[in-house]
N, C-alpha and C. Protein backbone atom coordinates (compact mmCIF):
# COMPACT_ATOMS: atom_id res chain seq x y z
N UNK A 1 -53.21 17.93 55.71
CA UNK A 1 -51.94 18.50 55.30
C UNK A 1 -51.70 18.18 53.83
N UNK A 2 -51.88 19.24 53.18
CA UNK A 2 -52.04 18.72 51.51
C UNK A 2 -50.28 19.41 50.81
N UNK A 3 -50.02 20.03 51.76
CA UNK A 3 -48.00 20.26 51.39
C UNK A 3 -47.03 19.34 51.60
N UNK A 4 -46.55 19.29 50.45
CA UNK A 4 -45.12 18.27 50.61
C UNK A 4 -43.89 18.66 51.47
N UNK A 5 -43.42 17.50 51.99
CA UNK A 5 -42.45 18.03 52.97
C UNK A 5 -40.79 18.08 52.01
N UNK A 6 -39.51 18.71 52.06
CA UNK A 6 -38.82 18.45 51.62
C UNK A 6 -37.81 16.86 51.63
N UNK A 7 -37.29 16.44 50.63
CA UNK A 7 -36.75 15.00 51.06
C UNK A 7 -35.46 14.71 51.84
N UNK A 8 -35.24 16.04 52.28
CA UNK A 8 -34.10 15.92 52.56
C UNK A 8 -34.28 15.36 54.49
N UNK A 9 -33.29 14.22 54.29
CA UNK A 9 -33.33 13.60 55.84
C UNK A 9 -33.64 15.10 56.70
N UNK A 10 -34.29 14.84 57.87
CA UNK A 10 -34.31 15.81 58.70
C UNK A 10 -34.95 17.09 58.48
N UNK A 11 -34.75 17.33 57.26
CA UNK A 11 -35.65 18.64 56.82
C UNK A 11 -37.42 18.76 57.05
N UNK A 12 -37.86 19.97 57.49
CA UNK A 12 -39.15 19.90 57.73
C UNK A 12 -39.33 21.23 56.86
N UNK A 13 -38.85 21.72 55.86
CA UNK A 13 -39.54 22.85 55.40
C UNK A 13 -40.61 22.02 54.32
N UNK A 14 -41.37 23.36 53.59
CA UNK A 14 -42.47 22.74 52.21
C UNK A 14 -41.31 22.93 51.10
N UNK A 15 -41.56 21.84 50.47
CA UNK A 15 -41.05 21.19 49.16
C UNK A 15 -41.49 22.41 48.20
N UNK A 16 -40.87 23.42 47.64
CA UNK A 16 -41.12 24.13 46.31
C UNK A 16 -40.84 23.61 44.98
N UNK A 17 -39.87 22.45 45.00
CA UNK A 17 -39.01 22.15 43.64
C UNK A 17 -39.19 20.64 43.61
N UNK A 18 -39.14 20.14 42.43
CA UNK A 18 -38.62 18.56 41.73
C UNK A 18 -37.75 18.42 41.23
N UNK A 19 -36.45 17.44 41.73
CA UNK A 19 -35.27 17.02 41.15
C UNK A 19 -35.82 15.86 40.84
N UNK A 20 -35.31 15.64 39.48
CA UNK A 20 -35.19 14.05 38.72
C UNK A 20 -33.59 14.26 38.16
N UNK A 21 -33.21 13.22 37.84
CA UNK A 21 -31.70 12.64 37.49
C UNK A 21 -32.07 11.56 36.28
N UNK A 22 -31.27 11.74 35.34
CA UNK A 22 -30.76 10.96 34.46
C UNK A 22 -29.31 10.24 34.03
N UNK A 23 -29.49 9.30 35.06
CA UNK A 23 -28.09 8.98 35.03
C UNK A 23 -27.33 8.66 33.84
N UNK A 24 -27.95 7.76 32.56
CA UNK A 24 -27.54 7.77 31.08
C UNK A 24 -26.47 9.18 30.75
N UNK A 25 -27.07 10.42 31.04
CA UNK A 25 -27.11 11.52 30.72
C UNK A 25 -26.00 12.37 31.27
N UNK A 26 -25.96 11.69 32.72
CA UNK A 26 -25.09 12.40 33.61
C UNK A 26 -25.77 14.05 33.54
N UNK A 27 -27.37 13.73 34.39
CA UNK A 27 -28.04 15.36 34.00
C UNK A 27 -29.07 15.59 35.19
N UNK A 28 -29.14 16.53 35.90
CA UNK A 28 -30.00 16.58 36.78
C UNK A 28 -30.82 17.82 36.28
N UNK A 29 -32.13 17.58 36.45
CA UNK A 29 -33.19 18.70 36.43
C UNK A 29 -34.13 19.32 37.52
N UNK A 30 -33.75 20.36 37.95
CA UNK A 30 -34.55 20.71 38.89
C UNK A 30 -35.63 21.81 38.41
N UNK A 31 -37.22 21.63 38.79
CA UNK A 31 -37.93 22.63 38.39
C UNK A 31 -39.10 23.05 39.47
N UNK A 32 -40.00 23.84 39.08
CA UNK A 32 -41.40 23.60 40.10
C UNK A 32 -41.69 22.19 40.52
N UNK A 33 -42.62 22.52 41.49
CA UNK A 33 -43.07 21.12 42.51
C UNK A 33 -43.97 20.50 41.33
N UNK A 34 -43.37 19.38 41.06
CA UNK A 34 -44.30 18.40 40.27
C UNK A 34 -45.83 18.21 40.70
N UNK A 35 -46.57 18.31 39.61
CA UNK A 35 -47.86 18.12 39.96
C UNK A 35 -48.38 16.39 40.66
N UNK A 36 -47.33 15.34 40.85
CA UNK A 36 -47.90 14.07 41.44
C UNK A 36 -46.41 13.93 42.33
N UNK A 37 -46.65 13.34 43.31
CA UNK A 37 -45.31 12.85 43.83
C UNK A 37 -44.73 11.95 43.64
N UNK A 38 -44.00 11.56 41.98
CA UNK A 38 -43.18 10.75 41.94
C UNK A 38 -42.26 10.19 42.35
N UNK A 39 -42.19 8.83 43.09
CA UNK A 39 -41.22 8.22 43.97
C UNK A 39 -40.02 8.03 43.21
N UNK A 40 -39.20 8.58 41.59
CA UNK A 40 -38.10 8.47 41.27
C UNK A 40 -37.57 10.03 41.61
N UNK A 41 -38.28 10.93 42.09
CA UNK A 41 -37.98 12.12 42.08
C UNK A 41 -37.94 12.85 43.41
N UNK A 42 -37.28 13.49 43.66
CA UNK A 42 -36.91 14.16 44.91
C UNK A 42 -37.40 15.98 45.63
N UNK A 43 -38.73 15.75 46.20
CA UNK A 43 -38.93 17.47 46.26
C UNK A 43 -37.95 17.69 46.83
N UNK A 44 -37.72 19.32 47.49
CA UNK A 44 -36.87 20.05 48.17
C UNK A 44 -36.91 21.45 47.94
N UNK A 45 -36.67 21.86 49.53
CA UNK A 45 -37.55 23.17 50.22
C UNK A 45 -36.42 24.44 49.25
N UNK A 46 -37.05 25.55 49.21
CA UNK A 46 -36.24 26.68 48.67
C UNK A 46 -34.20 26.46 48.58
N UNK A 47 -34.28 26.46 50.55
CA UNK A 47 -32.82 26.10 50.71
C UNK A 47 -32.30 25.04 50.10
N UNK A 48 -32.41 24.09 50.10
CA UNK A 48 -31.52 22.79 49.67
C UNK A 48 -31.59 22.69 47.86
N UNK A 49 -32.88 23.57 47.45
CA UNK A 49 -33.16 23.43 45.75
C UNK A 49 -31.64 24.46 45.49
N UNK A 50 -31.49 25.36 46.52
CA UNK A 50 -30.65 26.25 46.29
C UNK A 50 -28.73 26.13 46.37
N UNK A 51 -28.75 25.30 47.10
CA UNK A 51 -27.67 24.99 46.95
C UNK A 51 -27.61 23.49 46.74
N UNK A 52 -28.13 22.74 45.72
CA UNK A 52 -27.93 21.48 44.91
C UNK A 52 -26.69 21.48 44.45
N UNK A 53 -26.22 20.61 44.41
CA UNK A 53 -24.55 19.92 43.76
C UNK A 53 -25.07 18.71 43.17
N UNK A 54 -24.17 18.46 42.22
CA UNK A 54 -24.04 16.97 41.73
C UNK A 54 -22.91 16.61 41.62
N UNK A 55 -22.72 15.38 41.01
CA UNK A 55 -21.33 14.88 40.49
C UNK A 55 -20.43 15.87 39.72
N UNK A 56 -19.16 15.56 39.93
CA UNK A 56 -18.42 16.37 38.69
C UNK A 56 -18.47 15.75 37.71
N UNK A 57 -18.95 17.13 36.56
CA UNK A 57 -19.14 16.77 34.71
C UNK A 57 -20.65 16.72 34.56
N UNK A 58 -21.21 16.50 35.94
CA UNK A 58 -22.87 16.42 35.55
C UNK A 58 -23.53 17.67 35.08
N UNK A 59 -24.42 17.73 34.00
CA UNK A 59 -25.47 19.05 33.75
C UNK A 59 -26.15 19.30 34.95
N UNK A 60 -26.58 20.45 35.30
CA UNK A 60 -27.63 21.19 35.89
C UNK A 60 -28.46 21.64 35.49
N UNK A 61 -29.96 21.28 34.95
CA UNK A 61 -30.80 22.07 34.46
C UNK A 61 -31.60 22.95 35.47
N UNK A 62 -31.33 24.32 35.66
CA UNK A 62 -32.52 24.59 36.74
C UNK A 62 -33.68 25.69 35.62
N UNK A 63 -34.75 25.39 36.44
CA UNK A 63 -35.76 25.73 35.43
C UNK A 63 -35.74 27.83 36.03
N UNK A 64 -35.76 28.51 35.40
CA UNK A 64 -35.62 30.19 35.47
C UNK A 64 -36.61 30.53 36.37
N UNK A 65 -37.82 29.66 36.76
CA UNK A 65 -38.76 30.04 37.84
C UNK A 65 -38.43 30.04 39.28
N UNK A 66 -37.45 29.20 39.61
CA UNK A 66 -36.93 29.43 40.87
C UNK A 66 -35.92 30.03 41.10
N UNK A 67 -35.32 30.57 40.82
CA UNK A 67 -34.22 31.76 40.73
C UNK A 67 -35.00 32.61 41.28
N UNK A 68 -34.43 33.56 41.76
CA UNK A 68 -35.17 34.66 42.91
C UNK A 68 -34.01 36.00 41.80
């Protein structure tokens, strides 16, 4: 099984996306599935990349490739 699962508790779909956070920044970036699975970073399946929230005042970077 060479597909990532999404991180979200309970979730069993494949991981399409990488969230990392910069908390300094108050900035979250979500983009394509990272090429290594970094344990500061969070995959997650189409759905959950799709409706991401953060804090209020935080940036959202989403990268234009996952947009449908």
């Amino acid at each position: 099984m060479n597909e990532r699962q999404c991180s979200k508790v309970g979730c069993t779909r494949e991981a399409v996306a990488t969230l990392t956070y910069d908390y300094g920044d108050q900035m979250a970036a979500l983009g394509p599935l990272g090429a290594a699975n970094d344990p500061q970073a969070q995959d997650l399946c189409l759905p959950h990349a799709e409706r991401l929230s953060v804090p209020a005042g935080w940036l959202v970077l989403r990268h234009e490739a996952l947009r449908a």
